[in-house]
Every structure is written in C-alpha cells, then in structure tokens.
N, C-alpha and C. Protein backbone atom coordinates (compact mmCIF):
# COMPACT_ATOMS: atom_id res chain seq x y z
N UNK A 1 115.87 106.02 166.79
CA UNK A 1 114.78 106.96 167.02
C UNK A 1 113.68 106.27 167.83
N UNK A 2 113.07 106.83 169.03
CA UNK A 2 111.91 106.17 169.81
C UNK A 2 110.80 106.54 168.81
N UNK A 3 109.99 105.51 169.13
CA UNK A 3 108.68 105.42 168.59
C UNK A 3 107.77 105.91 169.58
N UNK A 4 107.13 106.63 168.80
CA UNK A 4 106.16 107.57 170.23
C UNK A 4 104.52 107.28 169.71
N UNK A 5 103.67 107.36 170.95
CA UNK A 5 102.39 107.33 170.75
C UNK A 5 101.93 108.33 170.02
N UNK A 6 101.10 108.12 169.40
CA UNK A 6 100.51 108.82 168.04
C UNK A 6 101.30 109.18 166.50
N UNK A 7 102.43 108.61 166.80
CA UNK A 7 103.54 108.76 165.44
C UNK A 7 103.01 107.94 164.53
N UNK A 8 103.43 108.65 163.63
CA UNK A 8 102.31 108.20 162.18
C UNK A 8 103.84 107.07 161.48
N UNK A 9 103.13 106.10 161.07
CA UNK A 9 104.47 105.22 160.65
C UNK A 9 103.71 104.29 159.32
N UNK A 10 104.91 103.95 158.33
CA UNK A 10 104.58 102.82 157.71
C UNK A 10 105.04 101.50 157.60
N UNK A 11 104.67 100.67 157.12
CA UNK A 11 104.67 99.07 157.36
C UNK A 11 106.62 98.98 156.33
N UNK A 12 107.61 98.03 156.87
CA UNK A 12 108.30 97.83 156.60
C UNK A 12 108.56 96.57 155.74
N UNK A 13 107.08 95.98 155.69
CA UNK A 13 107.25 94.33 154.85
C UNK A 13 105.64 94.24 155.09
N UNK A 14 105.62 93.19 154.24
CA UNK A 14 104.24 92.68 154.09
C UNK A 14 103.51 92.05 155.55
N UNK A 15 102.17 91.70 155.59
CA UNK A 15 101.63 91.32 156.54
C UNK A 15 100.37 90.24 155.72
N UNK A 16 100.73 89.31 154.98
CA UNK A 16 99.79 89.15 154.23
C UNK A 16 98.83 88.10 155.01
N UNK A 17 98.50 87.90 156.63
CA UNK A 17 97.58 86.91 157.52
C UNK A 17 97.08 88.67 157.49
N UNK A 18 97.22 89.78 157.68
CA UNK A 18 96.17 91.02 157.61
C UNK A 18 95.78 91.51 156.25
N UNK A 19 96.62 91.11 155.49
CA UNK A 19 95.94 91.46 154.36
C UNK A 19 96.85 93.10 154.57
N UNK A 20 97.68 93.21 154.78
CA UNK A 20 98.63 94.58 154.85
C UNK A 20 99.81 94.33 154.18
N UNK A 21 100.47 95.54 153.39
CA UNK A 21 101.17 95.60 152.56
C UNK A 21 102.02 96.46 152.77
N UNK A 22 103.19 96.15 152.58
CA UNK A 22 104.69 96.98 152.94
C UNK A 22 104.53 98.46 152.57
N UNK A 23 104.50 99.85 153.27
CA UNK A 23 104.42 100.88 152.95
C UNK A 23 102.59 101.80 153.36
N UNK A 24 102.32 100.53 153.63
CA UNK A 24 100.75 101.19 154.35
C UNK A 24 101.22 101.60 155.45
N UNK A 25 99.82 103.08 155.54
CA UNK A 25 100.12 104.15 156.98
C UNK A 25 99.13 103.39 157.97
N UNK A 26 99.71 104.21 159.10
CA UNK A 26 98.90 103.87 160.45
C UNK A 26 99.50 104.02 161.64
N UNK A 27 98.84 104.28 162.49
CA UNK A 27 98.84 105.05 163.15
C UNK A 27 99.24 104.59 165.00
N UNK A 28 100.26 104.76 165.64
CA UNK A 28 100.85 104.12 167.15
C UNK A 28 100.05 103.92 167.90
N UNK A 29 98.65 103.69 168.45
CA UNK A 29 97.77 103.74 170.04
C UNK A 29 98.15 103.39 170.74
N UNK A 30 99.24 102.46 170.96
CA UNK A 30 99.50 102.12 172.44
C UNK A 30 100.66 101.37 172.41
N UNK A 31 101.80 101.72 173.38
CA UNK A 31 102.78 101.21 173.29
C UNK A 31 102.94 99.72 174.54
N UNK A 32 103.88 99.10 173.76
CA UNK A 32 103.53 97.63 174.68
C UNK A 32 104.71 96.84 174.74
N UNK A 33 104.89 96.55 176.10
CA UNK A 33 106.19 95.92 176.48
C UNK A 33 107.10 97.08 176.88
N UNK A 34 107.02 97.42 177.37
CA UNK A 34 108.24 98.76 177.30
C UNK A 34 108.80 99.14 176.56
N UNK A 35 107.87 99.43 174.57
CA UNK A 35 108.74 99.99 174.01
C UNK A 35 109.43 98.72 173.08
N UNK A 36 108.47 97.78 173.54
CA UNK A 36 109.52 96.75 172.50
C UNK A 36 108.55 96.50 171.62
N UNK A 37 107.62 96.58 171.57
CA UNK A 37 106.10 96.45 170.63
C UNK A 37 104.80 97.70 170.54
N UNK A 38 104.31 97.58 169.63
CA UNK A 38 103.55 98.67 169.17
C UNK A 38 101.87 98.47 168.48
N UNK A 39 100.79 98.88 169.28
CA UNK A 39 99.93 98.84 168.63
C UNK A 39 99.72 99.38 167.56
N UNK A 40 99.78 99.43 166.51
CA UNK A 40 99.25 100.35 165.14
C UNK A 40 97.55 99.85 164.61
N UNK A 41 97.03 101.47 163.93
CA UNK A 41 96.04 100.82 163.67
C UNK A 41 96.22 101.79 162.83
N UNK A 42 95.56 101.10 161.87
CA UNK A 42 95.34 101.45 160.32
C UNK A 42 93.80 101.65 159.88
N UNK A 43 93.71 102.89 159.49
CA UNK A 43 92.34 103.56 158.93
C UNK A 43 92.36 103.74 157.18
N UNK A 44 90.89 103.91 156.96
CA UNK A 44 90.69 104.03 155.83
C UNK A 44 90.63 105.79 156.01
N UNK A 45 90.22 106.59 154.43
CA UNK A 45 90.05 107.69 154.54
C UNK A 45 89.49 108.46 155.47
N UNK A 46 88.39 107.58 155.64
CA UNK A 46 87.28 108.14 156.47
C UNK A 46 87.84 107.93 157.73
N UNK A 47 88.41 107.54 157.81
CA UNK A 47 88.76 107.37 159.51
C UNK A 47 88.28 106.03 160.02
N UNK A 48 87.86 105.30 159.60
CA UNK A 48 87.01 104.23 159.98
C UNK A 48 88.39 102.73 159.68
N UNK A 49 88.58 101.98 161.15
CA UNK A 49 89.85 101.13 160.96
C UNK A 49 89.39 99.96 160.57
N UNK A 50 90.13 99.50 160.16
CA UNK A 50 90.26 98.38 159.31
C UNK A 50 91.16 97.23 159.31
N UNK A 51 92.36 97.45 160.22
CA UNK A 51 93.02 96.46 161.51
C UNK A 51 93.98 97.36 162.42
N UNK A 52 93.94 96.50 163.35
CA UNK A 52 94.73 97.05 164.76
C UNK A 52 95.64 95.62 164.91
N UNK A 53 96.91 95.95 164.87
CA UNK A 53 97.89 94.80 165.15
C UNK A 53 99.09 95.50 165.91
N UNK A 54 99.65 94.66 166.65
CA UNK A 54 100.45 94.42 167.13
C UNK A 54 101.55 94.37 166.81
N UNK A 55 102.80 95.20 166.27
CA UNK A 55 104.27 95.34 165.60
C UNK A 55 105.17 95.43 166.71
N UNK A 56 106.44 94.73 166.36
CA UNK A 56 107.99 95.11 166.78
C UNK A 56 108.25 96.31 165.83
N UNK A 57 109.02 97.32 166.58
CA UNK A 57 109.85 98.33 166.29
C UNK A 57 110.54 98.32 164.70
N UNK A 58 111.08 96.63 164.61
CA UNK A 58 112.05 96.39 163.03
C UNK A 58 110.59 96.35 161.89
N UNK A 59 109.27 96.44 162.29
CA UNK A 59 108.28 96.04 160.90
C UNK A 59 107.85 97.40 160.92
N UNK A 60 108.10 98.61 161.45
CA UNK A 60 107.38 100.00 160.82
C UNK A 60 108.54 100.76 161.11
N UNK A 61 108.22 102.08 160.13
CA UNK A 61 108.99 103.47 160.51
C UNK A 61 108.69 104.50 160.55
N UNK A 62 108.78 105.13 161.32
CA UNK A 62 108.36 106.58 161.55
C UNK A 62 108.09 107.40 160.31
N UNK A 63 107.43 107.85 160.41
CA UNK A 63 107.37 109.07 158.86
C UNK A 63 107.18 110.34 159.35
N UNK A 64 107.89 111.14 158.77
CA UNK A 64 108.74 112.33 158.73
C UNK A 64 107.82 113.77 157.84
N UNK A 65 106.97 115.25 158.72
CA UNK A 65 106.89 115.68 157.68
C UNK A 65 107.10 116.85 157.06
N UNK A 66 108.66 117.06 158.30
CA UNK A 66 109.40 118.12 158.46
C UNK A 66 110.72 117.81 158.41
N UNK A 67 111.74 118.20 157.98
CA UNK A 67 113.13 118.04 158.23
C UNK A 67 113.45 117.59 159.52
N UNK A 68 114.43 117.06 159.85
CA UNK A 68 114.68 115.98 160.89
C UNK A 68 116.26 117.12 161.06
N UNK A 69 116.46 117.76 162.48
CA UNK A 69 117.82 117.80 162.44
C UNK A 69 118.39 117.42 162.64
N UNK A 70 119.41 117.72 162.02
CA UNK A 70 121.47 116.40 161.58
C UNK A 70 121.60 116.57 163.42
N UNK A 71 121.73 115.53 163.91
CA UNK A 71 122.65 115.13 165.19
C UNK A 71 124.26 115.30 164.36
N UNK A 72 125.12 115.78 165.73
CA UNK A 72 126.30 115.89 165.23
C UNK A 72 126.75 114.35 165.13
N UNK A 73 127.94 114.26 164.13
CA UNK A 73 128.53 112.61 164.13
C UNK A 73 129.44 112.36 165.03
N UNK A 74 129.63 111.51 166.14
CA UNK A 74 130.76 111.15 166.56
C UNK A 74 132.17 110.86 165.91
N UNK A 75 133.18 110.65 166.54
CA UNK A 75 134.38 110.81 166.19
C UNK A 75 134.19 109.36 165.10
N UNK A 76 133.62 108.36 165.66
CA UNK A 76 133.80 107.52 165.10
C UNK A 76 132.76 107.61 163.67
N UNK A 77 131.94 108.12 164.00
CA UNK A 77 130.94 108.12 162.30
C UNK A 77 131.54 108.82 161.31
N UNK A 78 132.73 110.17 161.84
CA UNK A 78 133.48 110.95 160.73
C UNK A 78 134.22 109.85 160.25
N UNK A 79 134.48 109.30 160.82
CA UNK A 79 135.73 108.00 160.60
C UNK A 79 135.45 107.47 159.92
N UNK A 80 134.59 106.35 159.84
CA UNK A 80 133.81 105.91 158.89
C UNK A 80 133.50 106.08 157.94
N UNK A 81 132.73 107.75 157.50
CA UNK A 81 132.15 108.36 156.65
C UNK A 81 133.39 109.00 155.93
N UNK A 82 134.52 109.03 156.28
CA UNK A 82 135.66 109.77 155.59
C UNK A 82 136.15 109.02 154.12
C-alpha cells in the first residue's frame, strides 16, 4: 500500500530518543526520498505538535477508517491460501 501525504498512520515500534511509543498517531507532511521516507508529525489534542520525525515506510502504518476493498488474489495467493 503507498503511503500518501496526509494519511493518518501509527508508529510500528518504539522511538524512545523521541520519547514515542509503538501505536502513537500522526500524521504524513511530507514525503521524502521518493517515497522511501516520511515526515510524520505528531500532535497533541489540541493540535499543537510535539515532534516531527523522519520514518521509513517499515516503522508506521496506515490506519484505516473505512473498509478497505479485497483486491482479487492471484493464482498464486489461491495457492497458497488453499
């Protein structure tokens, strides 16, 4: 799945030099490297941030807040999945 600007994502592991914790939200501003890195910045309620770092693609994930539709499976994923 591409990671898109403004996609709301959470942390996949700790960050404990930010003081961030696996499963905190926040938010894409700017994509970097072509897609191989990701600004996120993380707000409090108020809206007011509280760090902006720099992620690879493998330390966040997209969050979802609608059903996602099923792509069909290739021959080979029935295979697999059988």
């Amino acid at each position: 799945m591409n990671i898109k600007l403004l996609d709301v994502v959470a942390l996949t592991g700790d960050l404990p030099e930010y003081n961030l914790r696996r499963g905190q939200v926040g938010t894409v501003v700017e994509i970097l490297a072509d897609g191989k890195a990701f600004e996120v910045e993380f707000s409090d309620r108020d809206g007011h941030t509280y760090e902006s770092v720099g992620l690879r693609p493998d330390q966040i994930m997209v969050l979802h807040y609608e059903p996602i539709k099923a792509q069909p499976m290739s021959a080979v994923e029935q295979t697999v999945h059988a």
